[in-house]
C-alpha atoms as a PDB file:
ATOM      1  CA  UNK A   1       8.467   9.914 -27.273  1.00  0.00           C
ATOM      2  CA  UNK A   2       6.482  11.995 -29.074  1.00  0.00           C
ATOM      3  CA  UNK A   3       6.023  16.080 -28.298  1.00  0.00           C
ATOM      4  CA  UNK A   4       2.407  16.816 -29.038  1.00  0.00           C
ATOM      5  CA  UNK A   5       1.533  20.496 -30.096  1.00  0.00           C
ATOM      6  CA  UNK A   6       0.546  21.630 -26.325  1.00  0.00           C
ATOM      7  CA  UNK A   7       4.228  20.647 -25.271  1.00  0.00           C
ATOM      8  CA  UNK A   8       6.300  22.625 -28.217  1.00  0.00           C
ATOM      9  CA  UNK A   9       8.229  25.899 -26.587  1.00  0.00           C
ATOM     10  CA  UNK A  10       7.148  29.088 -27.193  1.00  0.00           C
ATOM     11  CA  UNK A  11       9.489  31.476 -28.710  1.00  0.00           C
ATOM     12  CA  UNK A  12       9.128  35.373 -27.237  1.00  0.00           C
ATOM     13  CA  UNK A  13       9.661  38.035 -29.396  1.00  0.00           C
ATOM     14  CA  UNK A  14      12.011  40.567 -28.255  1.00  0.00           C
ATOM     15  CA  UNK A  15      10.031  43.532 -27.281  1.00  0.00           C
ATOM     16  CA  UNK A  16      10.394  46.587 -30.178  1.00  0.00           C
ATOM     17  CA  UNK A  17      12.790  49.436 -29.140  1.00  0.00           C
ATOM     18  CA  UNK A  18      11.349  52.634 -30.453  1.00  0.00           C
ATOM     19  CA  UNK A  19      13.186  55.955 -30.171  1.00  0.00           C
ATOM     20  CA  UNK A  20      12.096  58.710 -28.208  1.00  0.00           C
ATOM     21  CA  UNK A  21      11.942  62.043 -29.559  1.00  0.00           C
ATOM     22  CA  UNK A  22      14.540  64.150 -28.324  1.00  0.00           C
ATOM     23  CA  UNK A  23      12.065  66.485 -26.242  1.00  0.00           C
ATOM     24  CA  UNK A  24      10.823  63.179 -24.228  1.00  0.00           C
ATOM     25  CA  UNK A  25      14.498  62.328 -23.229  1.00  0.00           C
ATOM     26  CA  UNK A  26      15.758  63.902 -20.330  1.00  0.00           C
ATOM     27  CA  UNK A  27      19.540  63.729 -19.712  1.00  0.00           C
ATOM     28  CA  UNK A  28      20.355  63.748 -15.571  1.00  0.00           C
ATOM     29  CA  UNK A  29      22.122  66.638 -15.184  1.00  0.00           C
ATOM     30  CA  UNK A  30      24.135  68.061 -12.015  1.00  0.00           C
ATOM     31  CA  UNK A  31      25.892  71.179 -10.915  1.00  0.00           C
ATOM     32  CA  UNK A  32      28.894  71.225  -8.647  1.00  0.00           C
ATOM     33  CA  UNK A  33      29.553  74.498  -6.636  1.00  0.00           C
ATOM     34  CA  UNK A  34      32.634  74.259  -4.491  1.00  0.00           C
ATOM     35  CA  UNK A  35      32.693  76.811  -1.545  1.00  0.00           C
ATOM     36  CA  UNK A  36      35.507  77.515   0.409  1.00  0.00           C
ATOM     37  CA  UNK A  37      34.049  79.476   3.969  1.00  0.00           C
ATOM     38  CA  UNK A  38      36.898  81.849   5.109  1.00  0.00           C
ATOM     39  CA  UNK A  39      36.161  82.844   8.872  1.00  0.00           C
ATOM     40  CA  UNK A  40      37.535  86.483   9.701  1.00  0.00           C
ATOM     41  CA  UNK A  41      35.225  86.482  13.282  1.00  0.00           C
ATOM     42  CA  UNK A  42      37.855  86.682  16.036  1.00  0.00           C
ATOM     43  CA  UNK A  43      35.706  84.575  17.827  1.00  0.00           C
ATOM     44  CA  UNK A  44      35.142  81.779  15.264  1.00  0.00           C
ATOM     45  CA  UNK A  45      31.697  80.945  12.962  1.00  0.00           C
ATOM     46  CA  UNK A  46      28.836  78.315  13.086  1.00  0.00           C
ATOM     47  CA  UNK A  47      28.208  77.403   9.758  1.00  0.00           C
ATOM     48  CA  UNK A  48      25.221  75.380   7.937  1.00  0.00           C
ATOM     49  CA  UNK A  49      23.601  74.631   4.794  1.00  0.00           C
ATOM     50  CA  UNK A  50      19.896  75.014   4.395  1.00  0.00           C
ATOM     51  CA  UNK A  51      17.704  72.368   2.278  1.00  0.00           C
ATOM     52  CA  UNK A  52      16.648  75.615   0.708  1.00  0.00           C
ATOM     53  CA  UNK A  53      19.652  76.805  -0.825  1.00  0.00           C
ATOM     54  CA  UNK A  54      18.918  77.715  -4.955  1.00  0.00           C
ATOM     55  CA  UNK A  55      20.969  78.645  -7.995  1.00  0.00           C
ATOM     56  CA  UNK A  56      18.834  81.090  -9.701  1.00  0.00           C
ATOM     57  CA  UNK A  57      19.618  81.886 -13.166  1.00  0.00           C
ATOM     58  CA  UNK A  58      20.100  85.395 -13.956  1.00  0.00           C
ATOM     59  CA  UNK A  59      18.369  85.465 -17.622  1.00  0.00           C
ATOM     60  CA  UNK A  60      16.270  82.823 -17.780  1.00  0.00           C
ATOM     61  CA  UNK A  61      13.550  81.740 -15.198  1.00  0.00           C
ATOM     62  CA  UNK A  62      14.721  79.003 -13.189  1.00  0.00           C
ATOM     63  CA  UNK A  63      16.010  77.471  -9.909  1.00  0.00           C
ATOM     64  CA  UNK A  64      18.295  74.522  -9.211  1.00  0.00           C
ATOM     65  CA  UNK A  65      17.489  72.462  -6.175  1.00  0.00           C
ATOM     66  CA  UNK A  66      20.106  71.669  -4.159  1.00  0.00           C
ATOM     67  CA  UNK A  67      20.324  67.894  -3.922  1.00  0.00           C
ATOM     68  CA  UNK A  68      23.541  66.788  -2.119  1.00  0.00           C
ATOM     69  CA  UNK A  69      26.036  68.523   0.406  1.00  0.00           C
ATOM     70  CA  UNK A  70      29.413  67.441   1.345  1.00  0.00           C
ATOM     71  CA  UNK A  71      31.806  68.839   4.749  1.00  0.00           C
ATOM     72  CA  UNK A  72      28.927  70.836   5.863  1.00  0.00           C
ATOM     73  CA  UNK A  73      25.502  69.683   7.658  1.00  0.00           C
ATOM     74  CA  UNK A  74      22.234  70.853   6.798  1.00  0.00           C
ATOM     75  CA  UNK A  75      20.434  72.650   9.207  1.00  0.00           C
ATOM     76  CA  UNK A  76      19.360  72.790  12.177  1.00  0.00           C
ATOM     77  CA  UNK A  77      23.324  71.059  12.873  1.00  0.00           C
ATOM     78  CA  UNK A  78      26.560  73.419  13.204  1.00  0.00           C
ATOM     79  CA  UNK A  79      29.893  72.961  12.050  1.00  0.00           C
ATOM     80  CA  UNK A  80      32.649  75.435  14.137  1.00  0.00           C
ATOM     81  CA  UNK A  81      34.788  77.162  11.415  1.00  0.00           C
ATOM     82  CA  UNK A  82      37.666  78.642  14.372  1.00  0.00           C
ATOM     83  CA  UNK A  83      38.523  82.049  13.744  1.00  0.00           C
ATOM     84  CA  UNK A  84      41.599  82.645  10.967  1.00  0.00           C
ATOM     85  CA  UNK A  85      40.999  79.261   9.182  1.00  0.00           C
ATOM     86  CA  UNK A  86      38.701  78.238   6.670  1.00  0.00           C
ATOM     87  CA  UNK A  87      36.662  75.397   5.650  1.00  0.00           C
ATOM     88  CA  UNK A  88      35.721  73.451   1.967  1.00  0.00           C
ATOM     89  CA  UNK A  89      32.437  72.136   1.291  1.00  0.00           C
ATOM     90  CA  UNK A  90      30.850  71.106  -2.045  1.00  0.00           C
ATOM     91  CA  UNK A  91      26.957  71.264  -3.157  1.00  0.00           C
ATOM     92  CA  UNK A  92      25.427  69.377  -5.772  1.00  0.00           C
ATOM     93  CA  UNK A  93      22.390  70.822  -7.296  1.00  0.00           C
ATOM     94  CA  UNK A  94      19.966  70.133 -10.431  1.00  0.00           C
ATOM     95  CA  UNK A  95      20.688  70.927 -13.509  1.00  0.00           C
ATOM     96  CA  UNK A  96      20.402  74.625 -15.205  1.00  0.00           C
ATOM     97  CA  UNK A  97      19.200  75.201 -18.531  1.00  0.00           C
ATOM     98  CA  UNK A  98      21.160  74.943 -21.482  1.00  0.00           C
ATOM     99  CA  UNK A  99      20.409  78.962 -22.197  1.00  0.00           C
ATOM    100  CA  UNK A 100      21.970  79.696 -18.492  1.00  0.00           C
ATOM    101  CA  UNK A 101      24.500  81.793 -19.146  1.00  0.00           C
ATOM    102  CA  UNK A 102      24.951  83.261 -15.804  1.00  0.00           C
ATOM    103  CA  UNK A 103      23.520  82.685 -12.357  1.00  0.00           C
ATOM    104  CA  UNK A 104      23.020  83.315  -8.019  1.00  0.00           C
ATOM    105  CA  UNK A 105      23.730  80.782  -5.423  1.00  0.00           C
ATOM    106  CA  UNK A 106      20.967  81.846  -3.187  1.00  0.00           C
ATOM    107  CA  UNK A 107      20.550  79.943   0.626  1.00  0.00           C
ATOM    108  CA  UNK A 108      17.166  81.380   1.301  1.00  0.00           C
ATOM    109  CA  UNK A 109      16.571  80.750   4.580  1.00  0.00           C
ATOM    110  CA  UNK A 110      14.006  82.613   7.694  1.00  0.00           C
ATOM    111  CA  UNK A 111      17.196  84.566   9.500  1.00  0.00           C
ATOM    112  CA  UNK A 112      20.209  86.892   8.298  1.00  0.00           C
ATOM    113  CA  UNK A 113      23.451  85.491   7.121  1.00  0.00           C
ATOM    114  CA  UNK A 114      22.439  83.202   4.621  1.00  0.00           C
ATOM    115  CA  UNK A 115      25.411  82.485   2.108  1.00  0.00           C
ATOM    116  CA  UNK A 116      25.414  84.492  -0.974  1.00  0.00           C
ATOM    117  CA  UNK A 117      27.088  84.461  -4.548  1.00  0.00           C
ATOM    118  CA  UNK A 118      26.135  86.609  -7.119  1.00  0.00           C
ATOM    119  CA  UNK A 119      26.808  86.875 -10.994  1.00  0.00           C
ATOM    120  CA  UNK A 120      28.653  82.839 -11.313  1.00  0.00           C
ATOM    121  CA  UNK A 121      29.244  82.837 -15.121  1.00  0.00           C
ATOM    122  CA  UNK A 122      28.184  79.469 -16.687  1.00  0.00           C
ATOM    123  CA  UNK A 123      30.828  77.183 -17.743  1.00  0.00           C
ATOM    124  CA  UNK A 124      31.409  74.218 -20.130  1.00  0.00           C
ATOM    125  CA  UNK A 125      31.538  71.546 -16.963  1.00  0.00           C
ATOM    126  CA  UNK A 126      29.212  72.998 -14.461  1.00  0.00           C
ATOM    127  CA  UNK A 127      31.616  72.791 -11.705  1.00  0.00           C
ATOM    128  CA  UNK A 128      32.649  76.001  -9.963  1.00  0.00           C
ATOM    129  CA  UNK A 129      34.425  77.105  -7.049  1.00  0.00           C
ATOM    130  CA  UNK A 130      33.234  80.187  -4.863  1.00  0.00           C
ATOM    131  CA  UNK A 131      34.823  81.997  -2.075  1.00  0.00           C
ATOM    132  CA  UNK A 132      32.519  82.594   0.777  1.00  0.00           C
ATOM    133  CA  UNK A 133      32.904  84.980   4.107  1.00  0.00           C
END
């Protein structure tokens, strides 16, 4: 058996992997804020989280999206947080800038009581834990 020219494989060259510059590459990053809601209402407290809940950063111009919430629902849900006790929930928002030093967790929402925590100093893991009441 022959193998005439229209029958020969064709070998694929492996595509060229050129480097980005370093502005064009984004890394994914995340913040962690872990709240813990202490109720002091003798008659207990509804809580929620809003979709529209920031971190603003105090000395540069920007604001983290909140992305993810865990142990609390979003609005327009309730969780009951009984009088005395307390409850943990964790947010996960976008990334801040690397010049963040400090910033404001910020619920903004179209009513009074939205949660509140000013002056979080930026650390090494982004991961911080804030008392709420």
């Amino acid at each position: 058996m022959t193998i005439s020219s229209t029958n020969k494989p064709t070998l694929l060259k492996k595509p060229s992997v050129k480097r980005l510059p370093k502005e064009l590459v984004q890394e994914e990053k995340q913040v962690i804020v872990h709240c813990r809601y202490n109720c002091s209402n003798p008659y207990g407290m509804n809580i929620r989280i809003w979709p529209s809940t920031y971190l603003i950063a105090k000395d540069v111009s920007h604001k983290s999206e909140l992305v993810h919430a865990e142990n609390i629902p979003f609005a327009p849900a309730w969780m009951v947080v009984p009088q005395g006790s307390s409850n943990q929930f964790s947010l996960i928002f976008t990334g801040l800038p690397k010049d963040c030093q400090c910033f404001d967790l910020v619920e903004v929402i179209p009513q009074e009581g939205g949660f509140f925590v000013s002056n979080i100093e930026r650390n090494q893991m982004d991961v911080y834990t804030v008392e709420i009441s």
